[in-house]
ModelCIF file with pLDDT and N, C-alpha, C, O atoms, coordinates in Angstrom:
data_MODEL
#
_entry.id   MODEL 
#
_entity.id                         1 
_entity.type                       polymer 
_entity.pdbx_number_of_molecules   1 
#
_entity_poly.entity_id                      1 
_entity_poly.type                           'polypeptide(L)' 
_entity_poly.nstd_linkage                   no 
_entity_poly.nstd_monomer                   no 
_entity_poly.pdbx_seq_one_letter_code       
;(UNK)(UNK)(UNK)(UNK)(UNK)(UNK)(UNK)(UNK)(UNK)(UNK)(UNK)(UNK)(UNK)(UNK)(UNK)(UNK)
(UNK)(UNK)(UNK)(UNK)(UNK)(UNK)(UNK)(UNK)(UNK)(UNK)(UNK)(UNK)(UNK)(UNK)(UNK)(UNK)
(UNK)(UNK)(UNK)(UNK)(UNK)(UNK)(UNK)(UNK)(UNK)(UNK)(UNK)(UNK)(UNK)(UNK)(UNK)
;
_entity_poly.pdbx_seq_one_letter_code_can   XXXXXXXXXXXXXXXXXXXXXXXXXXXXXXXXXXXXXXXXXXXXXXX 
_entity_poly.pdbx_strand_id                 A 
#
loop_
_entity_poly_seq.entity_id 
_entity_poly_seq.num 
_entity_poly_seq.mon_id 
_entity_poly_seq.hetero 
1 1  UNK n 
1 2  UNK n 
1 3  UNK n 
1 4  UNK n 
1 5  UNK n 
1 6  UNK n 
1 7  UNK n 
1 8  UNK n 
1 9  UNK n 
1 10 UNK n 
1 11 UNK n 
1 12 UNK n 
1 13 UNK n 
1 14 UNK n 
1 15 UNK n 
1 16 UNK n 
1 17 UNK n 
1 18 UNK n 
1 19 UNK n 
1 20 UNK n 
1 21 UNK n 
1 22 UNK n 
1 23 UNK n 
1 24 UNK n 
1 25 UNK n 
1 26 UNK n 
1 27 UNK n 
1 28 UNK n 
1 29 UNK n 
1 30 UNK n 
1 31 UNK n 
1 32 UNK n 
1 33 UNK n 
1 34 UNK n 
1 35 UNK n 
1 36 UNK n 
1 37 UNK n 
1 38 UNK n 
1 39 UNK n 
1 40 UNK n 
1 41 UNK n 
1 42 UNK n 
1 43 UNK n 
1 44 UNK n 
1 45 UNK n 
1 46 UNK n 
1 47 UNK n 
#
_struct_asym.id          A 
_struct_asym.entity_id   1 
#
loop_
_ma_qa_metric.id 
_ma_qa_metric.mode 
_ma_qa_metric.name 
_ma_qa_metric.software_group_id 
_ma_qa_metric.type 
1 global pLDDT . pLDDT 
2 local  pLDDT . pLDDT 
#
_ma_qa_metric_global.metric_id      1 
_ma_qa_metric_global.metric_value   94.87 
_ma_qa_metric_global.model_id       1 
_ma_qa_metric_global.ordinal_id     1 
#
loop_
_ma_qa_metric_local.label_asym_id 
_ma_qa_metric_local.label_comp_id 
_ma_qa_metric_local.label_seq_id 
_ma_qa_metric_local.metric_id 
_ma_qa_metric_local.metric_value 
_ma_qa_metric_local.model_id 
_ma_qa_metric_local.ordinal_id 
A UNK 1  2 92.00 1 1  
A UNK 2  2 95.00 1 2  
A UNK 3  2 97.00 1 3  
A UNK 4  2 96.00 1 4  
A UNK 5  2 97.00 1 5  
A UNK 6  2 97.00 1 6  
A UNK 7  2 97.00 1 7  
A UNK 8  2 92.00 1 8  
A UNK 9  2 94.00 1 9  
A UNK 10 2 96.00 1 10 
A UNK 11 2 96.00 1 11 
A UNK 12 2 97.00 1 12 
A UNK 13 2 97.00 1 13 
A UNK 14 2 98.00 1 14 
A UNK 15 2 96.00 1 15 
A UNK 16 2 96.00 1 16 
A UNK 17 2 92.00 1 17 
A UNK 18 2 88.00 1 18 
A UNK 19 2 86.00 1 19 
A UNK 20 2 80.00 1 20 
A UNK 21 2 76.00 1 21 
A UNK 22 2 89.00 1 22 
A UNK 23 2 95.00 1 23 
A UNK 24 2 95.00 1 24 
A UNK 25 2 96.00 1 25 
A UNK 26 2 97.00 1 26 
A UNK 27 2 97.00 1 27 
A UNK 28 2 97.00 1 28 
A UNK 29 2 98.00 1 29 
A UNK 30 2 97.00 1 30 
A UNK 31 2 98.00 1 31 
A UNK 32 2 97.00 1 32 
A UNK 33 2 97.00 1 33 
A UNK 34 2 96.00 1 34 
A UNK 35 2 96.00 1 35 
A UNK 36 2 93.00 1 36 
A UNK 37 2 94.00 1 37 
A UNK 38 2 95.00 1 38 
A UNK 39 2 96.00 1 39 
A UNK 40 2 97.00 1 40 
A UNK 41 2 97.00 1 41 
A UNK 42 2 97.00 1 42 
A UNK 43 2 98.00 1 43 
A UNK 44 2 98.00 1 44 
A UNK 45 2 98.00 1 45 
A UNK 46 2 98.00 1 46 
A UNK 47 2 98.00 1 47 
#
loop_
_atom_site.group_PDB 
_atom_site.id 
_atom_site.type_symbol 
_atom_site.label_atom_id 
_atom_site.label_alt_id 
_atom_site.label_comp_id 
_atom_site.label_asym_id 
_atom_site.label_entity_id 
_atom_site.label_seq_id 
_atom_site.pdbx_PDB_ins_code 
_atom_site.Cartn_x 
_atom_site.Cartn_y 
_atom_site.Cartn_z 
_atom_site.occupancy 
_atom_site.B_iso_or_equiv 
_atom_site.pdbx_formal_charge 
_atom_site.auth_seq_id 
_atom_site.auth_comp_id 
_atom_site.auth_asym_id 
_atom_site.auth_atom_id 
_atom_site.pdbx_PDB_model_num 
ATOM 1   N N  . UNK A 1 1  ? 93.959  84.895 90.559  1.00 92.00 ? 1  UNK A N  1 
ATOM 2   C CA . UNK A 1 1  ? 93.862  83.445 90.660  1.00 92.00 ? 1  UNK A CA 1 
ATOM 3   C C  . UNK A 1 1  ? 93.312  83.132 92.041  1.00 92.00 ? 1  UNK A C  1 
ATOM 4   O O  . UNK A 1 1  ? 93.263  84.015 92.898  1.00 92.00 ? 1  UNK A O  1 
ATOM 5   N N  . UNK A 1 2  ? 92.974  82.123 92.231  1.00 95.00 ? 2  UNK A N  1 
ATOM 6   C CA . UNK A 1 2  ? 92.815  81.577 93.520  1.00 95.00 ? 2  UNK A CA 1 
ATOM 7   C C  . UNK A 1 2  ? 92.954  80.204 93.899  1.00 95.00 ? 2  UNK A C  1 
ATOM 8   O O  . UNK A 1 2  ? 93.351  79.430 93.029  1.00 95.00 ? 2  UNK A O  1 
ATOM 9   N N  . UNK A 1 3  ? 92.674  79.725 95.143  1.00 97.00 ? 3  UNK A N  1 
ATOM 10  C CA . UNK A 1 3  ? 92.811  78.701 96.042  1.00 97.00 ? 3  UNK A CA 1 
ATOM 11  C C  . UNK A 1 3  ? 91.634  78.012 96.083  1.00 97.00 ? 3  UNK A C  1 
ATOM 12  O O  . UNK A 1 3  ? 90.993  78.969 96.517  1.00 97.00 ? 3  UNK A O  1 
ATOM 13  N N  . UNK A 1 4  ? 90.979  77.322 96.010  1.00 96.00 ? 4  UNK A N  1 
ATOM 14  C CA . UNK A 1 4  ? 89.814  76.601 96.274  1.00 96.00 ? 4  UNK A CA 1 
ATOM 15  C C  . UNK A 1 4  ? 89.499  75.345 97.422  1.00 96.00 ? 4  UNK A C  1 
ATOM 16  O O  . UNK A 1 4  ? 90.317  74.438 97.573  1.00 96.00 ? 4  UNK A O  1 
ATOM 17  N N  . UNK A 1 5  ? 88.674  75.384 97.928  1.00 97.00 ? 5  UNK A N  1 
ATOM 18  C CA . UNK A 1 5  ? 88.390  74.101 99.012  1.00 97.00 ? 5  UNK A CA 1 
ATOM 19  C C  . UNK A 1 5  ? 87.051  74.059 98.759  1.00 97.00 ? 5  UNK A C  1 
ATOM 20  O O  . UNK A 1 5  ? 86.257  74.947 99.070  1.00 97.00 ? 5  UNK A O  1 
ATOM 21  N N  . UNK A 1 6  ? 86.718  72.770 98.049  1.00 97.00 ? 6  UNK A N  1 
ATOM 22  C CA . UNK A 1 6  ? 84.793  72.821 97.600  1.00 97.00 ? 6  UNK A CA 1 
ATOM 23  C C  . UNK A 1 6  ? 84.779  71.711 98.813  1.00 97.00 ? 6  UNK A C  1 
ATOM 24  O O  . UNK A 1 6  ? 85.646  70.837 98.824  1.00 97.00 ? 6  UNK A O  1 
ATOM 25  N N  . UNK A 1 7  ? 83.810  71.769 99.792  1.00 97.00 ? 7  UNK A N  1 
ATOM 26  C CA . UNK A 1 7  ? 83.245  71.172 100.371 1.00 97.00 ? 7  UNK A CA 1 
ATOM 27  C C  . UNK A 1 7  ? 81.674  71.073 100.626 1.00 97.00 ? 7  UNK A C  1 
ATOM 28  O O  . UNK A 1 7  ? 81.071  71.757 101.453 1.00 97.00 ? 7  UNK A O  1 
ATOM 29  N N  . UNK A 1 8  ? 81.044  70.010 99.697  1.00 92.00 ? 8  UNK A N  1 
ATOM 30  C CA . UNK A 1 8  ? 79.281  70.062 100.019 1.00 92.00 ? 8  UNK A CA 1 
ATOM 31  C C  . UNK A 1 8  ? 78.638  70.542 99.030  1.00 92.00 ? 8  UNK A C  1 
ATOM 32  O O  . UNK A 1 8  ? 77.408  70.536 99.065  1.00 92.00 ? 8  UNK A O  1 
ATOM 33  N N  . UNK A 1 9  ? 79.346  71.074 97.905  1.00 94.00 ? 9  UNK A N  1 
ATOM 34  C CA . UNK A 1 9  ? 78.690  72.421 96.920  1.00 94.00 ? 9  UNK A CA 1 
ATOM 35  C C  . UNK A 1 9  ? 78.844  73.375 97.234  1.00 94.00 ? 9  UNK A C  1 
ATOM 36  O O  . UNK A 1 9  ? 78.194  74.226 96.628  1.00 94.00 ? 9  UNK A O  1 
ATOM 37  N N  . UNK A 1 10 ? 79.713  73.823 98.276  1.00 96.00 ? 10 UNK A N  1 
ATOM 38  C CA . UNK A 1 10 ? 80.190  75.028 98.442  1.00 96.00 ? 10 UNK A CA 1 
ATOM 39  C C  . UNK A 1 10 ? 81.530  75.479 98.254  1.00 96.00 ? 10 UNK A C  1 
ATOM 40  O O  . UNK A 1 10 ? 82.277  74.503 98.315  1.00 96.00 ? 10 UNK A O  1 
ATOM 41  N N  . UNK A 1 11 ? 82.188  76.594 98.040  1.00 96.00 ? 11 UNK A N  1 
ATOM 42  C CA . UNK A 1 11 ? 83.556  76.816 97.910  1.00 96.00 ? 11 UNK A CA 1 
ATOM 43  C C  . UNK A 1 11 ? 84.088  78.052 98.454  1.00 96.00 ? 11 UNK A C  1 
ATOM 44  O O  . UNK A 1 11 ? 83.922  79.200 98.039  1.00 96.00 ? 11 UNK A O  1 
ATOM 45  N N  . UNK A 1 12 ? 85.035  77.454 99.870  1.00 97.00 ? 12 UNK A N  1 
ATOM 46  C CA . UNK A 1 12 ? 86.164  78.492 100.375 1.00 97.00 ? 12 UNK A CA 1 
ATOM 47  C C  . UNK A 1 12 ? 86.990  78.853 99.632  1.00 97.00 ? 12 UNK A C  1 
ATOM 48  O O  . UNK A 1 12 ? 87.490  77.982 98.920  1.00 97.00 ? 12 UNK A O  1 
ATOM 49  N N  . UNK A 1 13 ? 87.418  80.101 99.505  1.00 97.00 ? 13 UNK A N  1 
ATOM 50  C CA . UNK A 1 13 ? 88.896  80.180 98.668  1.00 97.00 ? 13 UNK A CA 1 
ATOM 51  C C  . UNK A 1 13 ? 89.847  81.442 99.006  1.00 97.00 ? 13 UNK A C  1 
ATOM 52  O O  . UNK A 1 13 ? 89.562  82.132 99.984  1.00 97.00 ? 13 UNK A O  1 
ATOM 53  N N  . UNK A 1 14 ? 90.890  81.730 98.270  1.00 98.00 ? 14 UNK A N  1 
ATOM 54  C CA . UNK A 1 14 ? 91.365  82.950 98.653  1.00 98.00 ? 14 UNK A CA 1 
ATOM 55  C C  . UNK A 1 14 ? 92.323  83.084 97.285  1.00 98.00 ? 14 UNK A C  1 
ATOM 56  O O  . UNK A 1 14 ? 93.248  82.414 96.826  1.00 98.00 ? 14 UNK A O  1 
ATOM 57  N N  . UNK A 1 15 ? 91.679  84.199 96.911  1.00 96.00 ? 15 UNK A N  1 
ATOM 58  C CA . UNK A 1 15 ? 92.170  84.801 96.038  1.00 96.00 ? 15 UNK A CA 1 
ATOM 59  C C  . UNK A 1 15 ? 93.821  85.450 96.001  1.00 96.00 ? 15 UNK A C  1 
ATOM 60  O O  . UNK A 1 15 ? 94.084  86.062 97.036  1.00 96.00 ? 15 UNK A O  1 
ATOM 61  N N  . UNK A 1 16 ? 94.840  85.413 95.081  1.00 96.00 ? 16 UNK A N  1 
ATOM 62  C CA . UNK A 1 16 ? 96.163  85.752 95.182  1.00 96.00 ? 16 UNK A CA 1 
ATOM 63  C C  . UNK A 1 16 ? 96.579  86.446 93.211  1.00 96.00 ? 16 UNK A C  1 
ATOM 64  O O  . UNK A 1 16 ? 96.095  86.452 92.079  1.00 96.00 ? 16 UNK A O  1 
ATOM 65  N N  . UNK A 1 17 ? 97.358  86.749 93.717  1.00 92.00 ? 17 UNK A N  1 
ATOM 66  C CA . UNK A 1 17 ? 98.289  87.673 92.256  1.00 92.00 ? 17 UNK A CA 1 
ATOM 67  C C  . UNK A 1 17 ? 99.888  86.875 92.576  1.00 92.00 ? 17 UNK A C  1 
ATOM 68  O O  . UNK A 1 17 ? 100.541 86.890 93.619  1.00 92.00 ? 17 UNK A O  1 
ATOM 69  N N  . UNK A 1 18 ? 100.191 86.219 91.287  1.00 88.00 ? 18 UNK A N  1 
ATOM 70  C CA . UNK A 1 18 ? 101.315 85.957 91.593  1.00 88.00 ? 18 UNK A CA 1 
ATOM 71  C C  . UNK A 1 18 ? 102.412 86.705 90.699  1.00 88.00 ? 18 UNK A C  1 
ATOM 72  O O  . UNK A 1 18 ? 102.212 86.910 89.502  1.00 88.00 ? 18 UNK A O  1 
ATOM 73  N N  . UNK A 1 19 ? 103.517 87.078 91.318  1.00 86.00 ? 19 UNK A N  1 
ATOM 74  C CA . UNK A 1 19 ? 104.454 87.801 90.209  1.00 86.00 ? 19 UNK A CA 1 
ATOM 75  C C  . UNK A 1 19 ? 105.638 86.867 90.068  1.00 86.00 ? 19 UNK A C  1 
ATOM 76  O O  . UNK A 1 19 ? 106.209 86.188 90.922  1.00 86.00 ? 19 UNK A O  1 
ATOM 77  N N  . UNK A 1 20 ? 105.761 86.944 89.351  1.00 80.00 ? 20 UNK A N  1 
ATOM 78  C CA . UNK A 1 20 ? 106.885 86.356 88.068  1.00 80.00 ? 20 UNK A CA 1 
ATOM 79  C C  . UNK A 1 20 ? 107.284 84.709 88.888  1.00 80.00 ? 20 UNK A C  1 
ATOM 80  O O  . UNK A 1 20 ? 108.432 84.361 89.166  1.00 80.00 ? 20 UNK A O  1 
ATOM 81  N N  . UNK A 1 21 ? 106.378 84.114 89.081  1.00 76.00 ? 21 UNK A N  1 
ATOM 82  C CA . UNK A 1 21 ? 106.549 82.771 90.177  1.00 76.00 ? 21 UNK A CA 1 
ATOM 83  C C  . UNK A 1 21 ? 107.752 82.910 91.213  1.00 76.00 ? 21 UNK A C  1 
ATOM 84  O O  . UNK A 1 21 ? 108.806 82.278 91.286  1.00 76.00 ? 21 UNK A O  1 
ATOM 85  N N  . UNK A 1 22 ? 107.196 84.050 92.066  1.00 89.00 ? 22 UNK A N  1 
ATOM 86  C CA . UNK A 1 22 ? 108.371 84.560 92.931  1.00 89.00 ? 22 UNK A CA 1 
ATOM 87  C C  . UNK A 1 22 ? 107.484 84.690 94.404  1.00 89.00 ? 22 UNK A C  1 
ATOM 88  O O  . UNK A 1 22 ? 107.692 83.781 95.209  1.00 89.00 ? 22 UNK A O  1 
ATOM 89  N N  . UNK A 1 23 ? 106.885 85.351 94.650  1.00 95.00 ? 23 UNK A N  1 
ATOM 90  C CA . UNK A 1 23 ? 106.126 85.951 95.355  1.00 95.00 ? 23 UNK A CA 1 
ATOM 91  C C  . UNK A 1 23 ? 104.162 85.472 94.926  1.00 95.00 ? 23 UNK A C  1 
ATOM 92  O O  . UNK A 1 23 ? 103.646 85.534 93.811  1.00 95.00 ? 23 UNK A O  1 
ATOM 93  N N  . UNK A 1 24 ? 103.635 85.129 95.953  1.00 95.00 ? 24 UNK A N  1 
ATOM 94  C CA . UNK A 1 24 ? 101.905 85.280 96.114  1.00 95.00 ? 24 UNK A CA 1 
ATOM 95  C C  . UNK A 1 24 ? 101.255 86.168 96.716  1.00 95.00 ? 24 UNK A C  1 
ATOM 96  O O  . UNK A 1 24 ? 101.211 86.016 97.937  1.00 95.00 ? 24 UNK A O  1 
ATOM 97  N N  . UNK A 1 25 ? 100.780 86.962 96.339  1.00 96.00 ? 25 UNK A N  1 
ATOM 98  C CA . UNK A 1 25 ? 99.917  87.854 97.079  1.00 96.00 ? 25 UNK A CA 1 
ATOM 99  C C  . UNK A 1 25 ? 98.967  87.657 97.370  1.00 96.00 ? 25 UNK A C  1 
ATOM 100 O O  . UNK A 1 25 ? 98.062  87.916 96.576  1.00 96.00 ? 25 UNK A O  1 
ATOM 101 N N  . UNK A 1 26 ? 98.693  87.152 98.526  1.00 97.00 ? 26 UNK A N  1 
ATOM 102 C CA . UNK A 1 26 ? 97.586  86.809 99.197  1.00 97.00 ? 26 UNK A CA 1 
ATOM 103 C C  . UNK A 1 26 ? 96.262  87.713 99.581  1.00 97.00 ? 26 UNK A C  1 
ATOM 104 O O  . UNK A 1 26 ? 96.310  88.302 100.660 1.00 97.00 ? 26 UNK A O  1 
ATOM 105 N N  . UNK A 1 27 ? 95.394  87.821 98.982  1.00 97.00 ? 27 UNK A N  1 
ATOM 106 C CA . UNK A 1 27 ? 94.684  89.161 99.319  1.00 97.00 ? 27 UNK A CA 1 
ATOM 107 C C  . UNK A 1 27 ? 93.190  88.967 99.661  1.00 97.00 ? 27 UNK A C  1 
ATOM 108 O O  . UNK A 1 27 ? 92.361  89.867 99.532  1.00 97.00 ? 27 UNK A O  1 
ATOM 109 N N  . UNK A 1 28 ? 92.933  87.828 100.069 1.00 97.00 ? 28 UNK A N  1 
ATOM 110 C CA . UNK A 1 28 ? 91.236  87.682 100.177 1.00 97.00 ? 28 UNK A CA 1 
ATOM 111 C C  . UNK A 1 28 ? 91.437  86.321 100.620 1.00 97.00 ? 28 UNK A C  1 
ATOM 112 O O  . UNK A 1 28 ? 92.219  85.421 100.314 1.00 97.00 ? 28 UNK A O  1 
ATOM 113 N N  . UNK A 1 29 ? 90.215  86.492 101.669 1.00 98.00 ? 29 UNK A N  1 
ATOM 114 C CA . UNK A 1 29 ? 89.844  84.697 101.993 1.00 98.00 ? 29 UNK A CA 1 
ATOM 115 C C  . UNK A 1 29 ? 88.558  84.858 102.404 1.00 98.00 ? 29 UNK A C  1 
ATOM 116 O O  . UNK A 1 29 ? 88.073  85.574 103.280 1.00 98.00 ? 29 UNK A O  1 
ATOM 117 N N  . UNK A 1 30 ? 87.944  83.863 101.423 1.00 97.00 ? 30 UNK A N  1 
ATOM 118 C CA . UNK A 1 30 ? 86.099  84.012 102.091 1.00 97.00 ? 30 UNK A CA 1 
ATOM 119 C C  . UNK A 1 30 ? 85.679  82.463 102.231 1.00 97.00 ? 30 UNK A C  1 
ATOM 120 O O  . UNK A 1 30 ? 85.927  81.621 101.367 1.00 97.00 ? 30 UNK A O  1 
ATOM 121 N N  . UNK A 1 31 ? 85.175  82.270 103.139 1.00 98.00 ? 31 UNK A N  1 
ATOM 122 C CA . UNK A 1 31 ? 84.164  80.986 103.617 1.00 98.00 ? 31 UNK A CA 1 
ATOM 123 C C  . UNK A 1 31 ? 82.867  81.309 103.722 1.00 98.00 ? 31 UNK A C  1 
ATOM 124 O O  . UNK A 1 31 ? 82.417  82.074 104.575 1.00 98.00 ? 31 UNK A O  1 
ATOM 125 N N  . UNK A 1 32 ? 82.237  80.754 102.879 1.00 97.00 ? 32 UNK A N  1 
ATOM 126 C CA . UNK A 1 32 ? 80.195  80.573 102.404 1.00 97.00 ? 32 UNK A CA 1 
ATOM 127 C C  . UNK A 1 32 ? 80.116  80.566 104.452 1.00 97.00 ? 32 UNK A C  1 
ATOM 128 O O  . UNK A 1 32 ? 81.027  80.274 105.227 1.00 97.00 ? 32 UNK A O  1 
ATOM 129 N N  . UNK A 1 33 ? 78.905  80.935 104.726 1.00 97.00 ? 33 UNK A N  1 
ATOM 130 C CA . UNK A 1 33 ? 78.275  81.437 105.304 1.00 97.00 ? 33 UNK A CA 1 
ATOM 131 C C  . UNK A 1 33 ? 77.885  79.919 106.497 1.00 97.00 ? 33 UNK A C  1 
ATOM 132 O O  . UNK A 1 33 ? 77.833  79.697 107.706 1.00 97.00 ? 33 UNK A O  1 
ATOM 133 N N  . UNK A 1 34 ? 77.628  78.965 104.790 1.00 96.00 ? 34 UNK A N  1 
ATOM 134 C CA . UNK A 1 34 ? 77.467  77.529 105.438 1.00 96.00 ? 34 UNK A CA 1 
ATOM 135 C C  . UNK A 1 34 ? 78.572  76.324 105.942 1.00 96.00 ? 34 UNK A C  1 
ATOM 136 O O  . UNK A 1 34 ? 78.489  75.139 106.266 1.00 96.00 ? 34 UNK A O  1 
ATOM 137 N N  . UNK A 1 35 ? 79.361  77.066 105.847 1.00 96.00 ? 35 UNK A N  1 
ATOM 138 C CA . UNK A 1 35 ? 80.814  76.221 106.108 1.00 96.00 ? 35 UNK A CA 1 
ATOM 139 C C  . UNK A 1 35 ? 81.408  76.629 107.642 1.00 96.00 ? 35 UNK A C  1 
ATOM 140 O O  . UNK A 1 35 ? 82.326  76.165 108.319 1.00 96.00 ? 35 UNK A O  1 
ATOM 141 N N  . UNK A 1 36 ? 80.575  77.563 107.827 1.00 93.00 ? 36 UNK A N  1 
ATOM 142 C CA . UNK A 1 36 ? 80.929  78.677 109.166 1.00 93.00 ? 36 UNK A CA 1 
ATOM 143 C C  . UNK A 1 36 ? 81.211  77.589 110.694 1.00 93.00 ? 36 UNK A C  1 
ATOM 144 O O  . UNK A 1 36 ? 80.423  76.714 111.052 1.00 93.00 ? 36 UNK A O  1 
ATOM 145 N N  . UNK A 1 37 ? 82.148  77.840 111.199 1.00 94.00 ? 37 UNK A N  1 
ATOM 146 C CA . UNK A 1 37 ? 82.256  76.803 112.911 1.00 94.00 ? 37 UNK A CA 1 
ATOM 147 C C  . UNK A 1 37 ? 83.187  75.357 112.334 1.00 94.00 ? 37 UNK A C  1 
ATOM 148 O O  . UNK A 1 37 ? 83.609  74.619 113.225 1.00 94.00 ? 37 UNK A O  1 
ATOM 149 N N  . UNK A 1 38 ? 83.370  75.128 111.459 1.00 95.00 ? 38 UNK A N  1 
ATOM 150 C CA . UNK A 1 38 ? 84.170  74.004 110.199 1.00 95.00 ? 38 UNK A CA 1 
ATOM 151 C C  . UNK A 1 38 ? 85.443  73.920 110.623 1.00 95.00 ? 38 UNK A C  1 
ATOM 152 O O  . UNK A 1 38 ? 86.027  72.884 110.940 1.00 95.00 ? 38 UNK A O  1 
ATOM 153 N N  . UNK A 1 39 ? 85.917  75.129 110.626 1.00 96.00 ? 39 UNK A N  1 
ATOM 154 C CA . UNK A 1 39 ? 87.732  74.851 110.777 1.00 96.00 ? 39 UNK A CA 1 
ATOM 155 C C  . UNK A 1 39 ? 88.147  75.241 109.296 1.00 96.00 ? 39 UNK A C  1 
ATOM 156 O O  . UNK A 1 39 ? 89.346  75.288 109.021 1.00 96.00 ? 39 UNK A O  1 
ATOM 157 N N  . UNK A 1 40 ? 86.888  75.610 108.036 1.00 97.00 ? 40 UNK A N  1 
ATOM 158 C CA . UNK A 1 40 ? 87.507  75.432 106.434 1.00 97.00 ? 40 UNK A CA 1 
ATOM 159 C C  . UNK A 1 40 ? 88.265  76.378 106.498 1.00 97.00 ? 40 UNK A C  1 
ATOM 160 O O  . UNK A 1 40 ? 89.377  76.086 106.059 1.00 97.00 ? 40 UNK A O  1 
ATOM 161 N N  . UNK A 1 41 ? 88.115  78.053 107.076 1.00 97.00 ? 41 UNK A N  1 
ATOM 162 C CA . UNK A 1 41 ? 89.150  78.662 106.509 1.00 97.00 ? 41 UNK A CA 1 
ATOM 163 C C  . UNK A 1 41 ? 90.810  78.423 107.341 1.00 97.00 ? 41 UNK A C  1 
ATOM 164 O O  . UNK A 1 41 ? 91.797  78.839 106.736 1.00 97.00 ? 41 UNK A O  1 
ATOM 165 N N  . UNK A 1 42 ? 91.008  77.690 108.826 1.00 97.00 ? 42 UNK A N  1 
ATOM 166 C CA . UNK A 1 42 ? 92.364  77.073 108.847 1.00 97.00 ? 42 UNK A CA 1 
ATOM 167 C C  . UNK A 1 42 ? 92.645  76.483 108.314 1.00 97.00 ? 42 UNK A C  1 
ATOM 168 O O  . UNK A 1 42 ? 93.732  76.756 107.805 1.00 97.00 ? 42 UNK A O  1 
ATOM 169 N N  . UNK A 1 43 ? 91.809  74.740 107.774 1.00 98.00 ? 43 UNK A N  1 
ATOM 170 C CA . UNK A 1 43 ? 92.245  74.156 106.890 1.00 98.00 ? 43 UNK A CA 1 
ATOM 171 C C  . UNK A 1 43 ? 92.852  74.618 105.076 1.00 98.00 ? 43 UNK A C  1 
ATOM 172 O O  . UNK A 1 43 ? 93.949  74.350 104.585 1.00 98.00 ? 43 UNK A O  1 
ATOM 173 N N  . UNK A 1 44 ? 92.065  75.122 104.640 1.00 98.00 ? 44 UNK A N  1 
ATOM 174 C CA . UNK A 1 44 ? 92.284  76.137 103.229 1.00 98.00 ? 44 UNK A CA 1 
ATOM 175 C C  . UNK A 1 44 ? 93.407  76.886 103.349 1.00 98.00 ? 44 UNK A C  1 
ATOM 176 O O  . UNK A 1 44 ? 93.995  76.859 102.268 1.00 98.00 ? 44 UNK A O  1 
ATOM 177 N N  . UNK A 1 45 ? 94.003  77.563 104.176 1.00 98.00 ? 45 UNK A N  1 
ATOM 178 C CA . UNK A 1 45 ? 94.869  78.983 104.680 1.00 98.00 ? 45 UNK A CA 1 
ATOM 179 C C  . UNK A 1 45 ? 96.111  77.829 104.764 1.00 98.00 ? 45 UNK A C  1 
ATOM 180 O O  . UNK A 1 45 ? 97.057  78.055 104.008 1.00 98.00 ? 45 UNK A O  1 
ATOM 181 N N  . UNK A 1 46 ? 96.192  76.711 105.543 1.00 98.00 ? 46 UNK A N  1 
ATOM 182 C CA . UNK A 1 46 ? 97.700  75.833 105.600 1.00 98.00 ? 46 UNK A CA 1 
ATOM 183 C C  . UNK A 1 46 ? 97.490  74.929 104.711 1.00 98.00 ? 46 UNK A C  1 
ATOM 184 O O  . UNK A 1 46 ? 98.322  74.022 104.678 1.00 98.00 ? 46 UNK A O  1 
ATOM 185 N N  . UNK A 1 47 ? 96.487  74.886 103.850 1.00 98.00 ? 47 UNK A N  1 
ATOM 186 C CA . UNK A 1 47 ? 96.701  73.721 102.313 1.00 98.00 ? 47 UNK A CA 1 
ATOM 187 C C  . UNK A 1 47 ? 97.406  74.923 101.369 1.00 98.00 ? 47 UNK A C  1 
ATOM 188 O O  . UNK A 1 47 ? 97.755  74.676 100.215 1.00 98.00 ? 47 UNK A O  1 
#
């Protein structure tokens, strides 16, 4: 599953596995290339 932040036509996100609605496993966070100097992946990471 993941997290999404579309800003512009683009989309930050970070991918997670959740088990038994207990625990998120957080395992990936990528920001487009064009979102870069933004602040999207702090903002995304504490939403």
């Amino acid at each position: 599953k993941r997290y999404e932040l579309h800003v512009d036509g683009n989309i930050a996100f970070v991918e997670y596995f959740l088990i038994k609605n207990e625990k998120a496993y957080l395992v990936h966070t990528e920001v487009p290339k064009e979102l870069s100097g933004m602040k999207i992946g702090f903002e995304l990471v504490q939403k």
